[in-house]
PDB file of N, CA and C in Angstrom:
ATOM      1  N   UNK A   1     -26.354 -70.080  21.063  1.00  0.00           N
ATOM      2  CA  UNK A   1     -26.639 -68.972  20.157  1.00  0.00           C
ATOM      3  C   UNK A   1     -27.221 -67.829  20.956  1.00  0.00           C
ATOM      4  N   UNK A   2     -26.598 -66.923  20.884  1.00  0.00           N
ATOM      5  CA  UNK A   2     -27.256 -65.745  21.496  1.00  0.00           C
ATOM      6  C   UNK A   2     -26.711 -65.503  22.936  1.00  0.00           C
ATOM      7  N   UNK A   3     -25.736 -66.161  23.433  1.00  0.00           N
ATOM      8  CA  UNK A   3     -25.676 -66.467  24.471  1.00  0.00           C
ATOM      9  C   UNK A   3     -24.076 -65.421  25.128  1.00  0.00           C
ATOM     10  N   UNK A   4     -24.030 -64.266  25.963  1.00  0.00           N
ATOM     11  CA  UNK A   4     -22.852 -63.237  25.948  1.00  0.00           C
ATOM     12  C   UNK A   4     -21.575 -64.516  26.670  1.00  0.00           C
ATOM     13  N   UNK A   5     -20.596 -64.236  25.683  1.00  0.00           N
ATOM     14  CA  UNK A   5     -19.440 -65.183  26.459  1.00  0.00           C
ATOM     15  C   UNK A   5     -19.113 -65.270  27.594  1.00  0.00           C
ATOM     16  N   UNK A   6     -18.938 -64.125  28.327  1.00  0.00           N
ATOM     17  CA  UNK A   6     -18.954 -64.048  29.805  1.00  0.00           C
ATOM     18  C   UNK A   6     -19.851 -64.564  30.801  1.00  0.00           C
ATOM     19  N   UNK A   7     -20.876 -65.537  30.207  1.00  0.00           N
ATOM     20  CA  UNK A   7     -22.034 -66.551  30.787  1.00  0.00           C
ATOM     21  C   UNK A   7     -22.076 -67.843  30.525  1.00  0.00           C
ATOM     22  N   UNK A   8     -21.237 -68.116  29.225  1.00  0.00           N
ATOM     23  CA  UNK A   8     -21.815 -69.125  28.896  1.00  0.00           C
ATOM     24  C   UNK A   8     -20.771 -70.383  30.107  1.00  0.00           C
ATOM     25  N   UNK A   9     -19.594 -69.937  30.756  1.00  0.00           N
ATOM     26  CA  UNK A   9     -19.360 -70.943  31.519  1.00  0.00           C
ATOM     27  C   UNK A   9     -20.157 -71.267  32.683  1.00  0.00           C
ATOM     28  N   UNK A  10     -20.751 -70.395  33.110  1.00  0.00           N
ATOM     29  CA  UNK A  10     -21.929 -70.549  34.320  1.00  0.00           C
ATOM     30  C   UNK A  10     -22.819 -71.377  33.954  1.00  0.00           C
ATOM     31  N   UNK A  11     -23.329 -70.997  32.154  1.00  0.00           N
ATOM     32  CA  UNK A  11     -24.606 -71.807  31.959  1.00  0.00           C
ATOM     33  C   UNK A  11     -24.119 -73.391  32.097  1.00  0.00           C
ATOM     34  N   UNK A  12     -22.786 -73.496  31.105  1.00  0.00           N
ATOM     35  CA  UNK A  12     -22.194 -75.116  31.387  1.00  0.00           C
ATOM     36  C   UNK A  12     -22.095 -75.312  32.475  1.00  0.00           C
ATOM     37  N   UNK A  13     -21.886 -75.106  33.710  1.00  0.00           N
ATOM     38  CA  UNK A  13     -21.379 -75.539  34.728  1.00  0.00           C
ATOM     39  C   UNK A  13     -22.817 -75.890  35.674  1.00  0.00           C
ATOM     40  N   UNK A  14     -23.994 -74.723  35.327  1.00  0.00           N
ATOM     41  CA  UNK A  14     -25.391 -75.686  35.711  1.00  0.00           C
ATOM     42  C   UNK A  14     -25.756 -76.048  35.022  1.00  0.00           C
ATOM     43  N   UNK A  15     -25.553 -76.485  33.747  1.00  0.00           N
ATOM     44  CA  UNK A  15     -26.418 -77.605  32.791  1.00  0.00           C
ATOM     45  C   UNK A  15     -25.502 -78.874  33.431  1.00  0.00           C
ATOM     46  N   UNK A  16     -24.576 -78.868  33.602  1.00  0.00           N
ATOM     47  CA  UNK A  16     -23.540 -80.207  34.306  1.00  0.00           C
ATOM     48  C   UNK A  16     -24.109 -80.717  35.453  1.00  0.00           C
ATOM     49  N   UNK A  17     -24.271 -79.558  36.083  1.00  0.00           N
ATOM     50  CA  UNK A  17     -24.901 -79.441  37.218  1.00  0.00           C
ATOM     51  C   UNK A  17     -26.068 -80.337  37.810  1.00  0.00           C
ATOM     52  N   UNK A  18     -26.974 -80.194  36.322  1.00  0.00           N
ATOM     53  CA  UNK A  18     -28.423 -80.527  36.345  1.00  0.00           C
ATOM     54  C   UNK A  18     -28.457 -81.958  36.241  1.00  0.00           C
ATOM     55  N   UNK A  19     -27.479 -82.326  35.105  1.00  0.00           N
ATOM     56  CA  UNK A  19     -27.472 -83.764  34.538  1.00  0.00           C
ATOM     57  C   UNK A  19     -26.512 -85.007  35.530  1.00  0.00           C
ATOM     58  N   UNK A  20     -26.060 -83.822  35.885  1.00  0.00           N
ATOM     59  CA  UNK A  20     -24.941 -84.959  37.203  1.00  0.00           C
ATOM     60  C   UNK A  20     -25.178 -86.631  37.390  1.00  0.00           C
ATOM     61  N   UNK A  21     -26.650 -86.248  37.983  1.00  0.00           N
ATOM     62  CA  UNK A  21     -27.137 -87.779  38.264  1.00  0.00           C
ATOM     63  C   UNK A  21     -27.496 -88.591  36.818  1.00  0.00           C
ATOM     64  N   UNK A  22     -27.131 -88.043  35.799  1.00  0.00           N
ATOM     65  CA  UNK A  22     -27.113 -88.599  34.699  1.00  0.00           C
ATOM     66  C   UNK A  22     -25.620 -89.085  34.158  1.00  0.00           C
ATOM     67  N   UNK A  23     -25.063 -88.742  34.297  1.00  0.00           N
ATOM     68  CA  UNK A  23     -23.484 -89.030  33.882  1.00  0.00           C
ATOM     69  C   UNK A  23     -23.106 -89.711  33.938  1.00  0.00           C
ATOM     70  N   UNK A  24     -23.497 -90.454  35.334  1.00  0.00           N
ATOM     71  CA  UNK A  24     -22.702 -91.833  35.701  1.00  0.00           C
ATOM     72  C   UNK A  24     -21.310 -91.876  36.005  1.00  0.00           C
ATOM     73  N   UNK A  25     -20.803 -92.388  36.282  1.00  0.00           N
ATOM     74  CA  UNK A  25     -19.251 -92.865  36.221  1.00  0.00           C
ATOM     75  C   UNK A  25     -18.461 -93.779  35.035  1.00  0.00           C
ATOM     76  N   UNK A  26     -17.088 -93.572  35.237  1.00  0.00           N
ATOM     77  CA  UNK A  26     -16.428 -94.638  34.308  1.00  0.00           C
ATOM     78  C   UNK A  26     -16.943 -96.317  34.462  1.00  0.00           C
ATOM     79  N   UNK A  27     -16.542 -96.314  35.535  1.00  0.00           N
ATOM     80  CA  UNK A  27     -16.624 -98.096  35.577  1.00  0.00           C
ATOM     81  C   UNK A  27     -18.132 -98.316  35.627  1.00  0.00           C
ATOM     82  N   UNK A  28     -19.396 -97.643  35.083  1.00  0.00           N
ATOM     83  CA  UNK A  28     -20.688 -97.649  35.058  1.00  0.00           C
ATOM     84  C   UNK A  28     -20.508 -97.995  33.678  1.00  0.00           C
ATOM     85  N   UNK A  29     -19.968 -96.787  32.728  1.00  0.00           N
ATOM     86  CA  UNK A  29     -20.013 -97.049  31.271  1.00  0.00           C
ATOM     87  C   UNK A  29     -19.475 -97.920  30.961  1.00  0.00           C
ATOM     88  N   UNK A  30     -18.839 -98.307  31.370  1.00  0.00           N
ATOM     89  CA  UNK A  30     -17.708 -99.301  30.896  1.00  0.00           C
ATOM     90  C   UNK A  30     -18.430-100.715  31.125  1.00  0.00           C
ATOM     91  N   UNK A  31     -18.747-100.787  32.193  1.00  0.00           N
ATOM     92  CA  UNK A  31     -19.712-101.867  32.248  1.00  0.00           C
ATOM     93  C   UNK A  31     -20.936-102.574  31.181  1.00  0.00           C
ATOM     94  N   UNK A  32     -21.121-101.188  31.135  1.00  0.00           N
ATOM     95  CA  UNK A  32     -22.537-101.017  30.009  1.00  0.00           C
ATOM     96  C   UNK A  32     -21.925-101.115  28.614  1.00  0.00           C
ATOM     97  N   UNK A  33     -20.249-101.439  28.133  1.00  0.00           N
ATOM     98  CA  UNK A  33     -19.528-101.548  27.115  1.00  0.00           C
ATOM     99  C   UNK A  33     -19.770-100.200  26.359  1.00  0.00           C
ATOM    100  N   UNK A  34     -19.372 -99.336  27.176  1.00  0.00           N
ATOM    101  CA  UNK A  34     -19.300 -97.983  26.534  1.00  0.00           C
ATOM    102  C   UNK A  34     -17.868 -97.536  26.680  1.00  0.00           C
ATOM    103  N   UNK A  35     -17.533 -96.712  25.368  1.00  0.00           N
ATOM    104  CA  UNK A  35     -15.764 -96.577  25.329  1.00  0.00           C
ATOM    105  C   UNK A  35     -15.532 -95.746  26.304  1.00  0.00           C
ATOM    106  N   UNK A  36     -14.464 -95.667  27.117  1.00  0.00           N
ATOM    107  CA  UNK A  36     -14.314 -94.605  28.184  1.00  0.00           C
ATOM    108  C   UNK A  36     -12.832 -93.873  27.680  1.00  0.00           C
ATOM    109  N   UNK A  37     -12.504 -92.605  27.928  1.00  0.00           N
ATOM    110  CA  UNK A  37     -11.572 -92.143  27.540  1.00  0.00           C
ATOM    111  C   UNK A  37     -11.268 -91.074  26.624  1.00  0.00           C
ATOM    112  N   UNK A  38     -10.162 -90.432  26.897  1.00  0.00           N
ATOM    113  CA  UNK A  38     -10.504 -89.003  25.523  1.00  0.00           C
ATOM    114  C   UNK A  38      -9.204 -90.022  24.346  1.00  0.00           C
ATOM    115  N   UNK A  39      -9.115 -91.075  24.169  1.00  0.00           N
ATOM    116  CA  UNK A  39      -8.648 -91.240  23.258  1.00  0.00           C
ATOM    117  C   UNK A  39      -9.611 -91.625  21.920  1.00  0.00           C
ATOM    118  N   UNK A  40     -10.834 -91.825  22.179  1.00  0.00           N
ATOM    119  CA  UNK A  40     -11.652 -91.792  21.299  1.00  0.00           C
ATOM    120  C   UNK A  40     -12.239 -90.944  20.703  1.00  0.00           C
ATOM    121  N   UNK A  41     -12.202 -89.599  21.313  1.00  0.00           N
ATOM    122  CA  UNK A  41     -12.022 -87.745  21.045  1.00  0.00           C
ATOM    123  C   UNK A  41     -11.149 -87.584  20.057  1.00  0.00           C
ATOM    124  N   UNK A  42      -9.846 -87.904  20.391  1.00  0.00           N
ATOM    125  CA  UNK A  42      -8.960 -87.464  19.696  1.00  0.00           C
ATOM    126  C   UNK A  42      -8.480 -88.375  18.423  1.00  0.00           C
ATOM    127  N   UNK A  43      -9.241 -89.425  18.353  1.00  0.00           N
ATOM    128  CA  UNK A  43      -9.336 -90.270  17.194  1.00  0.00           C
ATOM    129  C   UNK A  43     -10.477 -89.758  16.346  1.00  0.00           C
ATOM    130  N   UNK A  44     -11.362 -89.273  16.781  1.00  0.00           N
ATOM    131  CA  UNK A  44     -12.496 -88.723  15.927  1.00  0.00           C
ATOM    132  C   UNK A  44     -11.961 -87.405  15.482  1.00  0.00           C
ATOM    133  N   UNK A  45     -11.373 -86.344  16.226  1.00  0.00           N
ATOM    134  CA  UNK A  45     -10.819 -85.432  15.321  1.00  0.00           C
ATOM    135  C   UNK A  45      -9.598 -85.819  14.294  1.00  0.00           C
ATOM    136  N   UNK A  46      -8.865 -86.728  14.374  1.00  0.00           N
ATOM    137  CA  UNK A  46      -7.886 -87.180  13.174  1.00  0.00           C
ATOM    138  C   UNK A  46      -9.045 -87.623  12.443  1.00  0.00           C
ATOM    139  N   UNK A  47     -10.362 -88.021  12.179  1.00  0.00           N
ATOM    140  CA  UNK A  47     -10.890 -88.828  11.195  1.00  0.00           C
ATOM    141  C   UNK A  47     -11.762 -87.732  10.629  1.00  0.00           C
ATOM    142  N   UNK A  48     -12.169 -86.839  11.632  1.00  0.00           N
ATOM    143  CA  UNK A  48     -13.611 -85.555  11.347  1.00  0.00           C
ATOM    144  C   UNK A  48     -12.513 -84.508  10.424  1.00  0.00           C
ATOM    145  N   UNK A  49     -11.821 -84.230  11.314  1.00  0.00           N
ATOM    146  CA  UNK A  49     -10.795 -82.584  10.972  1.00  0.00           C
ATOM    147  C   UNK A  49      -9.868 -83.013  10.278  1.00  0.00           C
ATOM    148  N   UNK A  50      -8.916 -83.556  10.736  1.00  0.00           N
ATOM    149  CA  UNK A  50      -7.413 -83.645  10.480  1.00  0.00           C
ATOM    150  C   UNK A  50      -7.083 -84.419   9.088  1.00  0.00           C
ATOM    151  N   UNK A  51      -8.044 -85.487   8.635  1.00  0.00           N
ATOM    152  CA  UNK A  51      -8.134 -86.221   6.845  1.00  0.00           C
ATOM    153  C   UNK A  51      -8.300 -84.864   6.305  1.00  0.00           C
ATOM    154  N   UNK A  52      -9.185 -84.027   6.524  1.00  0.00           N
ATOM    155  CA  UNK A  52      -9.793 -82.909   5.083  1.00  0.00           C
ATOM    156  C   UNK A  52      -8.554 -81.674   5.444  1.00  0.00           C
ATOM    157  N   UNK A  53      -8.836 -81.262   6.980  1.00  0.00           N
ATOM    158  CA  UNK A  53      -7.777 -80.483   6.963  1.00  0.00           C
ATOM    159  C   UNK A  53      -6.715 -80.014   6.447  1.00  0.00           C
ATOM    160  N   UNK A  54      -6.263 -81.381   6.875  1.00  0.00           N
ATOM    161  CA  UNK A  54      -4.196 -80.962   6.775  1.00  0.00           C
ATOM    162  C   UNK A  54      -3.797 -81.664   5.721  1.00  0.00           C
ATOM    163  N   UNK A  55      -4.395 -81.763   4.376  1.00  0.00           N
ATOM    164  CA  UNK A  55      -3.698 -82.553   3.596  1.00  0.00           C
ATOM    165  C   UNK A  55      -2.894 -81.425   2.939  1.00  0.00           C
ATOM    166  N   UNK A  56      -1.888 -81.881   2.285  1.00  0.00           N
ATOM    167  CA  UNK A  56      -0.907 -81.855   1.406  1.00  0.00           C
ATOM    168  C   UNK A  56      -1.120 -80.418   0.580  1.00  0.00           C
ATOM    169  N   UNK A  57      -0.601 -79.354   1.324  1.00  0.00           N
ATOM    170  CA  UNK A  57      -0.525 -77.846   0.484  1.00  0.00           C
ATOM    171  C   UNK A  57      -1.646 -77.184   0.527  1.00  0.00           C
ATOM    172  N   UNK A  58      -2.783 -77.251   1.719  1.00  0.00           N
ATOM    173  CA  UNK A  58      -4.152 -77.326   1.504  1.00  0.00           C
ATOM    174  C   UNK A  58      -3.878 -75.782   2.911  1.00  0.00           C
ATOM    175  N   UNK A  59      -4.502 -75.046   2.528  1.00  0.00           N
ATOM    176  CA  UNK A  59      -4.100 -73.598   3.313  1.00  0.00           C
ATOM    177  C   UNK A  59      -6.019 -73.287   3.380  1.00  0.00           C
ATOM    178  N   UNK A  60      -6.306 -72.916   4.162  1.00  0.00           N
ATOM    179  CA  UNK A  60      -7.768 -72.440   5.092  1.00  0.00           C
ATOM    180  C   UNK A  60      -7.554 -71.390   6.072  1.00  0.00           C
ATOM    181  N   UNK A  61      -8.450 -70.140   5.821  1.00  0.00           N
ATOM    182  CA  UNK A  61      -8.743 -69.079   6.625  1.00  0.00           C
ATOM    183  C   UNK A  61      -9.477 -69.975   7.507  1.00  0.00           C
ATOM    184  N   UNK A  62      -9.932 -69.668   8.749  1.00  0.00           N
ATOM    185  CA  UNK A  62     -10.177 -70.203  10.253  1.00  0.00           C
ATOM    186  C   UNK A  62     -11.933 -70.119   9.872  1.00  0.00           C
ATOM    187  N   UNK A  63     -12.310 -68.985   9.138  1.00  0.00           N
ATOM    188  CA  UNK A  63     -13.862 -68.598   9.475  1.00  0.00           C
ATOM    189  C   UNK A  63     -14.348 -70.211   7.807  1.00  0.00           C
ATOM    190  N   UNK A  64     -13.478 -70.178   7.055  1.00  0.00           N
ATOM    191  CA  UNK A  64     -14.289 -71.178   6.288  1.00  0.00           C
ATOM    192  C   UNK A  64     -13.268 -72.662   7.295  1.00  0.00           C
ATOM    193  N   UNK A  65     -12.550 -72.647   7.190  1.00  0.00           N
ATOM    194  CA  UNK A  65     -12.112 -74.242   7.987  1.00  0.00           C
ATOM    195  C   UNK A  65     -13.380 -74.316   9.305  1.00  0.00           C
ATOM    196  N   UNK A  66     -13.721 -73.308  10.289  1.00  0.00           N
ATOM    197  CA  UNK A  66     -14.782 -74.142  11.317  1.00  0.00           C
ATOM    198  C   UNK A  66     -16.327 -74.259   9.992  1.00  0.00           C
ATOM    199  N   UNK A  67     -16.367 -73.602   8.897  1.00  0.00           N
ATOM    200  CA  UNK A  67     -17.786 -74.137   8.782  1.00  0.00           C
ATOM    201  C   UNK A  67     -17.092 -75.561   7.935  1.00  0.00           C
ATOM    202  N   UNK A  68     -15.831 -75.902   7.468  1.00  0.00           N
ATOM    203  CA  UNK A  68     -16.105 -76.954   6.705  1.00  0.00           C
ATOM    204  C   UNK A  68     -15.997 -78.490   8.089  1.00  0.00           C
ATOM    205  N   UNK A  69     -15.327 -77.951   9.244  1.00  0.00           N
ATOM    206  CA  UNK A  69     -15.408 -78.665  10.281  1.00  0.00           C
ATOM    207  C   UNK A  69     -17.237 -78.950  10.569  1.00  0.00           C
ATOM    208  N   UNK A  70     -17.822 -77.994  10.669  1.00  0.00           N
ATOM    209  CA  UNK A  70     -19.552 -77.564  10.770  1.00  0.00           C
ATOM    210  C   UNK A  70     -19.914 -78.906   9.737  1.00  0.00           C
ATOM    211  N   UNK A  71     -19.776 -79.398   8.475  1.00  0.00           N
ATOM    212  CA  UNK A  71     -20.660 -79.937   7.707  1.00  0.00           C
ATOM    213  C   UNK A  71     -19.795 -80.864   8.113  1.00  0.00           C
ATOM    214  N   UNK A  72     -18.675 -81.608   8.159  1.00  0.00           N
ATOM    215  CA  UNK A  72     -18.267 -83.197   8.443  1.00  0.00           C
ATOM    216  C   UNK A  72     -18.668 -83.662   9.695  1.00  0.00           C
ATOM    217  N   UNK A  73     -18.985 -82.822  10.512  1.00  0.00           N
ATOM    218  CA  UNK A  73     -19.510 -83.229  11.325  1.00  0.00           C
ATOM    219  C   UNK A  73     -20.651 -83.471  11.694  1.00  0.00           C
ATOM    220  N   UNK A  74     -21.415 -82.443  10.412  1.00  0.00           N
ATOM    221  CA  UNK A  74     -22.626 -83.149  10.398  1.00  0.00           C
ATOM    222  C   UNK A  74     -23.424 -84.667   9.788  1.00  0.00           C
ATOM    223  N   UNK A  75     -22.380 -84.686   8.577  1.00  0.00           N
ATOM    224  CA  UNK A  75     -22.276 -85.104   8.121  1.00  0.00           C
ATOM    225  C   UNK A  75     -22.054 -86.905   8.527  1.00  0.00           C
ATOM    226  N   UNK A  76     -20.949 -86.995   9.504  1.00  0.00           N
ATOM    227  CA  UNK A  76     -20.611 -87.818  10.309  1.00  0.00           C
ATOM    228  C   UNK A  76     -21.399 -88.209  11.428  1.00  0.00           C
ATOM    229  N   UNK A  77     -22.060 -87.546  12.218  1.00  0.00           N
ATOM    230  CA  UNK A  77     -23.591 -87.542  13.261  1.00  0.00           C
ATOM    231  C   UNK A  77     -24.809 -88.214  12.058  1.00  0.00           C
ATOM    232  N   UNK A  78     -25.002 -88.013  11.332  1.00  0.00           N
ATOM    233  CA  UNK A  78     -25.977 -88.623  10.294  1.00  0.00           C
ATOM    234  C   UNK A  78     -25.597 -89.924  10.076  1.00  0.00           C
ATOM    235  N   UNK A  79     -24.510 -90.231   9.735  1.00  0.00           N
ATOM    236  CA  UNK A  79     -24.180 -91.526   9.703  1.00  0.00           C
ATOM    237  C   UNK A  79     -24.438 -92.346  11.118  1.00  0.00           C
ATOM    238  N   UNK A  80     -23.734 -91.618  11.703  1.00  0.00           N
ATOM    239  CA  UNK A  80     -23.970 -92.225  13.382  1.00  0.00           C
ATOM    240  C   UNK A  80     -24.957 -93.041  13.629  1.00  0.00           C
ATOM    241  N   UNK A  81     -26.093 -91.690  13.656  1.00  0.00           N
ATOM    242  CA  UNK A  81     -27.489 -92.013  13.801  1.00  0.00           C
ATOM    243  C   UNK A  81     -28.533 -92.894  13.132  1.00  0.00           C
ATOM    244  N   UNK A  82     -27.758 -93.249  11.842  1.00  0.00           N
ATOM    245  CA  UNK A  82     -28.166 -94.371  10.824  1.00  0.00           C
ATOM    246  C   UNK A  82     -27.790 -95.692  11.402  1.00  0.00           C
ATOM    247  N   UNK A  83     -26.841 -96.211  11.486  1.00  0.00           N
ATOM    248  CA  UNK A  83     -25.994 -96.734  12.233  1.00  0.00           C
ATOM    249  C   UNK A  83     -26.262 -97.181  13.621  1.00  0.00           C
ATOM    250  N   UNK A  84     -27.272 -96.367  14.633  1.00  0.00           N
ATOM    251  CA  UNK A  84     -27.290 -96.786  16.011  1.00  0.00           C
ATOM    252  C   UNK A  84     -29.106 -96.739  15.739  1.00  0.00           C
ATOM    253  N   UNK A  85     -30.030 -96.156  14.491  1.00  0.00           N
ATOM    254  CA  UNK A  85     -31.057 -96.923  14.225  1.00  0.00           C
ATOM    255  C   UNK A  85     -30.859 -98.441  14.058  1.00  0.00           C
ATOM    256  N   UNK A  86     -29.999 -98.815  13.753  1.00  0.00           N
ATOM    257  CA  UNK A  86     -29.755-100.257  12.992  1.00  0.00           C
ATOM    258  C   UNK A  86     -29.224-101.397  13.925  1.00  0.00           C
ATOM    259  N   UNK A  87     -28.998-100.352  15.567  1.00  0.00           N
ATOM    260  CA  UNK A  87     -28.221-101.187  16.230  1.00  0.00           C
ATOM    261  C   UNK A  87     -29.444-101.806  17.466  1.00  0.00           C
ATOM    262  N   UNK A  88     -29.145-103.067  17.767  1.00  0.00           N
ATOM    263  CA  UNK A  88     -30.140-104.020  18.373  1.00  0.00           C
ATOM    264  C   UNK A  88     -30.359-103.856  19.969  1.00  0.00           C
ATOM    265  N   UNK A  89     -31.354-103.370  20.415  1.00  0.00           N
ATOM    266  CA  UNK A  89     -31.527-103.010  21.623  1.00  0.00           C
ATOM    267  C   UNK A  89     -31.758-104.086  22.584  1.00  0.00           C
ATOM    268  N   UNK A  90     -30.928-103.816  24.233  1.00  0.00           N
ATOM    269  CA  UNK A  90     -31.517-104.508  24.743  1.00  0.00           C
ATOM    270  C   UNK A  90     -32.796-104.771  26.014  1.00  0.00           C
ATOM    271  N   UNK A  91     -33.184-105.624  26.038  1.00  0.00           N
ATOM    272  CA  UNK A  91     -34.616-105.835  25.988  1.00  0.00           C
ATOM    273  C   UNK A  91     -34.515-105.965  27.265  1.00  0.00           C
TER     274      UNK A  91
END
């Protein structure tokens, strides 16, 4: 927010930057049974966007389709976070 477009790839590229030693690798996550892959990206947008979206004769200007993208996704992160309260840590 607030941020002039012509910066904000610099800022990503040192916030990446910063966290590097945080990232880890694939065969790290994977280890740790974490999903690796953008096919789990692109399964979450068929389930976030693409159900409400594109149904059947359903027409959206761009400025209300990203805010109704804005609330399923919030919407969906809430659940998440319910969900990974509930999930059993290990010790």
């Amino acid at each position: 927010a607030g941020t002039e477009p012509a910066r904000a790839p610099e800022e990503a590229i040192a916030s990446l930057e910063h966290q590097r030693g945080g990232l880890g690798d694939d065969a790290a996550w994977r280890a740790a049974g974490y999903p690796v892959g953008s096919g789990l990206v692109a399964r979450a947008v068929a389930v976030v966007i693409n159900r409400r979206m594109k149904r059947r004769g359903m027409r959206r200007k761009r400025a209300n389709a990203d805010a109704v993208v804005a609330l399923r996704v919030r919407e969906y992160n809430a659940a998440w976070d319910d969900a990974d309260a509930d999930r059993p840590r290990a010790a």
